[in-house]
Protein backbone atom coordinates (compact mmCIF):
# COMPACT_ATOMS: atom_id res chain seq x y z
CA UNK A 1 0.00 0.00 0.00
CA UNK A 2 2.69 2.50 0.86
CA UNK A 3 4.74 1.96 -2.53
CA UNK A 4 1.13 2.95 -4.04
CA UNK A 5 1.09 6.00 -2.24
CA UNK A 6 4.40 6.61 -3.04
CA UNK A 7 3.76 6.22 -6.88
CA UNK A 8 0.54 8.39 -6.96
CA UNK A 9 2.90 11.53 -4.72
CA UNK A 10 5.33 11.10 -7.78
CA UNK A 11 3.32 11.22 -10.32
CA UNK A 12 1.38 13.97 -8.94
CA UNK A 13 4.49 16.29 -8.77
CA UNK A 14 5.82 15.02 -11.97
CA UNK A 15 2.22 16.82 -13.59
CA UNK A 16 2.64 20.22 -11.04
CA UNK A 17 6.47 20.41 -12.17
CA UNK A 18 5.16 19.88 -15.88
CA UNK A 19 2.35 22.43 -15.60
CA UNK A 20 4.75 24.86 -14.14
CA UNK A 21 7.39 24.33 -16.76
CA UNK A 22 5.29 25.02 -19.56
CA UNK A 23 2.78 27.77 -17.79
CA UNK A 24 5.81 30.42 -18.07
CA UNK A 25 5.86 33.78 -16.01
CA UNK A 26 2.83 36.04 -16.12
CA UNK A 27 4.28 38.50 -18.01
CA UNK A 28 4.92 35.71 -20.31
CA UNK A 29 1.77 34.89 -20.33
CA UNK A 30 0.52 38.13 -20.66
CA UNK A 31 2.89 39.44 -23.70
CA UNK A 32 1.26 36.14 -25.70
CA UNK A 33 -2.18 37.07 -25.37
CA UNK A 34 -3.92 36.67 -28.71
CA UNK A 35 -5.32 40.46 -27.98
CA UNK A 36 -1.80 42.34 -27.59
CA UNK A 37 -1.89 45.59 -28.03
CA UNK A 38 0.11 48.95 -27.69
CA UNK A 39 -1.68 51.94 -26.23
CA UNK A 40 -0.84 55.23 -24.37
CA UNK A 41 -2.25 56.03 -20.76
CA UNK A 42 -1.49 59.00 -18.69
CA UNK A 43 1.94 58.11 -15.54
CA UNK A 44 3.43 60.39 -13.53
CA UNK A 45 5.62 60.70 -16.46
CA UNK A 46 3.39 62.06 -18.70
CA UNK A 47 1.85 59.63 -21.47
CA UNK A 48 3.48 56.82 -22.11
CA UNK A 49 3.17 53.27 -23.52
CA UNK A 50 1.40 50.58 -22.02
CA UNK A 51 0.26 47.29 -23.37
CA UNK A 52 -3.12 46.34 -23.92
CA UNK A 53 -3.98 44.93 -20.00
CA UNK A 54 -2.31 48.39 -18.69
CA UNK A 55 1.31 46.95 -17.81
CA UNK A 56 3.73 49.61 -18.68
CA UNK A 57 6.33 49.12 -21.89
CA UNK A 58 9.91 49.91 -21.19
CA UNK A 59 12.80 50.37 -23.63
CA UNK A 60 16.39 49.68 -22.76
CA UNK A 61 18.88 51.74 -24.58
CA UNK A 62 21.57 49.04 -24.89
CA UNK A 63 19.30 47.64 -27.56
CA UNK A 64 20.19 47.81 -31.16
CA UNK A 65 18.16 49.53 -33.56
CA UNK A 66 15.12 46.79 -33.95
CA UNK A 67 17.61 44.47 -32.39
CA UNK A 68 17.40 43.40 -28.77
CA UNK A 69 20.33 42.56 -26.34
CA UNK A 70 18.40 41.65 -23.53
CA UNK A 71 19.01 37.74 -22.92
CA UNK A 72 19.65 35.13 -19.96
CA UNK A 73 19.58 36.89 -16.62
CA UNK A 74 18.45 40.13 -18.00
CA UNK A 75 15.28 38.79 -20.09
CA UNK A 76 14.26 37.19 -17.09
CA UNK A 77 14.55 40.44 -15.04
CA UNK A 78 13.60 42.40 -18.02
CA UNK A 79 10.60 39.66 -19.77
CA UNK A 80 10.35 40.97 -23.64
CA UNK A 81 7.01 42.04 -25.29
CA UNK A 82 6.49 38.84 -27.07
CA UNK A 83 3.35 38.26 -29.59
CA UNK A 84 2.45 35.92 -32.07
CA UNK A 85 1.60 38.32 -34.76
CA UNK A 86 2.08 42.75 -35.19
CA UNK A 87 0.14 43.84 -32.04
CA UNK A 88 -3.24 46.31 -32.47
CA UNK A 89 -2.83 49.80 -31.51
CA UNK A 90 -4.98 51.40 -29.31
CA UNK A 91 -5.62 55.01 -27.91
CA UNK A 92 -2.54 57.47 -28.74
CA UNK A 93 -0.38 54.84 -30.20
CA UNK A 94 0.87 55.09 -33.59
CA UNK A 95 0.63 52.21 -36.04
CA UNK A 96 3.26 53.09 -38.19
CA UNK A 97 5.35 52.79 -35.23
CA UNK A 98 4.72 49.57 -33.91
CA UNK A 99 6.68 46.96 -35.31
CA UNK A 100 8.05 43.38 -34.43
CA UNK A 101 11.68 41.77 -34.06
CA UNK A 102 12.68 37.99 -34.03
CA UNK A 103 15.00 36.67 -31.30
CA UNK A 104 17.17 34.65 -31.59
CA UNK A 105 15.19 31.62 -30.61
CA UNK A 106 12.22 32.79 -33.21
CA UNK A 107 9.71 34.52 -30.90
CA UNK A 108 8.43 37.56 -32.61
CA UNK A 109 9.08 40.89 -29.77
CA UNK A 110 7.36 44.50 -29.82
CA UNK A 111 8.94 46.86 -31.37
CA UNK A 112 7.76 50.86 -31.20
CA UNK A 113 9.62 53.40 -33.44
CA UNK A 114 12.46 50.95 -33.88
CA UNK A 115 13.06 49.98 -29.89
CA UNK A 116 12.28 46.46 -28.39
CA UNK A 117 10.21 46.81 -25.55
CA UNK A 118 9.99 45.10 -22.43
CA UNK A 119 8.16 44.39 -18.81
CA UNK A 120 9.79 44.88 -15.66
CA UNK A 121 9.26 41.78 -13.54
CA UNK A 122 8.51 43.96 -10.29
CA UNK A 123 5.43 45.29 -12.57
CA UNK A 124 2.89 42.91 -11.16
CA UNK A 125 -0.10 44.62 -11.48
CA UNK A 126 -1.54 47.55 -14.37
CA UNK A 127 -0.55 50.86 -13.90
CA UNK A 128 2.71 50.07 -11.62
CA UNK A 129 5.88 51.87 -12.76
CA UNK A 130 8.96 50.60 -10.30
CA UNK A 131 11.82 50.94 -12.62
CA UNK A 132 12.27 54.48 -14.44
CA UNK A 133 15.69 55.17 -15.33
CA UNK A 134 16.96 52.30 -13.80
CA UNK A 135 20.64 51.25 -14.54
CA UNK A 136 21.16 47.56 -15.26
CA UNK A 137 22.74 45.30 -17.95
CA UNK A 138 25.08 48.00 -19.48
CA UNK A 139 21.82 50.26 -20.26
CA UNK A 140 19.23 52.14 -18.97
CA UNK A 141 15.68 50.85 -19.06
CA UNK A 142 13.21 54.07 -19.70
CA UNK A 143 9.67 54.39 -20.11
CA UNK A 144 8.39 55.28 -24.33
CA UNK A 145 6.43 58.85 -25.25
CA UNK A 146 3.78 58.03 -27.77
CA UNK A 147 6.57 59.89 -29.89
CA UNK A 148 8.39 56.74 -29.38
CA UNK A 149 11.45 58.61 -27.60
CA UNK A 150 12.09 57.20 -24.23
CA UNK A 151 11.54 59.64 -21.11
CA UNK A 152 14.86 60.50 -19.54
């Protein structure tokens, strides 16, 4: 009876550690939503990009012109704007400036006038903005105009 138990407890935690592996973060999650969009709310900054659910868009000017350079460590700090197809524009965002960018593993990331943009981890709910001129990874990650110039 106990080597039953013992077989039902692994195979339990064998399906949690599978759902977990291929659930992803939430702002995984929430970059992949069918619905992305781009859009422009008022901050304390003035107005600025936000995606579709209200989590704020940040750009990080180590990038490359429509190239990223956020990977490893830093992508998981820094989670890209990833989408299956071009995202929707919504209030105050221009459409000629949204754009997309492969990575190097294929996944298609947000681009707006030219610049990758990303979530900061600590964002976990709409509206938060925790890392504003923040220093990390050989660049500093800013917060986009609607212009598509980041906010220094």
């Amino acid at each position: 009876m106990r080597s039953g138990r013992s077989l039902i407890l692994v195979a339990f935690l064998v399906t949690v550690l599978a759902g977990v592996i291929t659930s992803g973060t939430s702002a995984d999650r929430r970059a992949r939503s069918a619905g992305a969009s781009v859009t422009v709310r008022p901050s304390r900054y003035g107005r600025i990009l936000f995606d579709g659910r209200g989590f704020v868009l940040y750009s990080f000017t180590h990038d490359l012109r429509r190239r990223a350079t956020c990977y490893g460590a830093c992508a998981t700090r820094w989670p890209p704007f990833l989408v299956m197809k071009r995202p929707a524009t919504r209030t105050g965002a221009q459409a000629v400036l949204v754009g997309t960018t492969r990575r190097r593993d294929g996944r298609l990331q947000v681009t707006y006038a030219g610049r990758p943009l990303y979530y900061y981890r600590g964002d976990n709910a709409p509206g938060i903005i925790l890392c504003q001129n923040v220093s990390e990874f050989g660049g500093l990650w800013l917060v986009v105009r609607p212009s598509g110039k980041p906010v220094r």
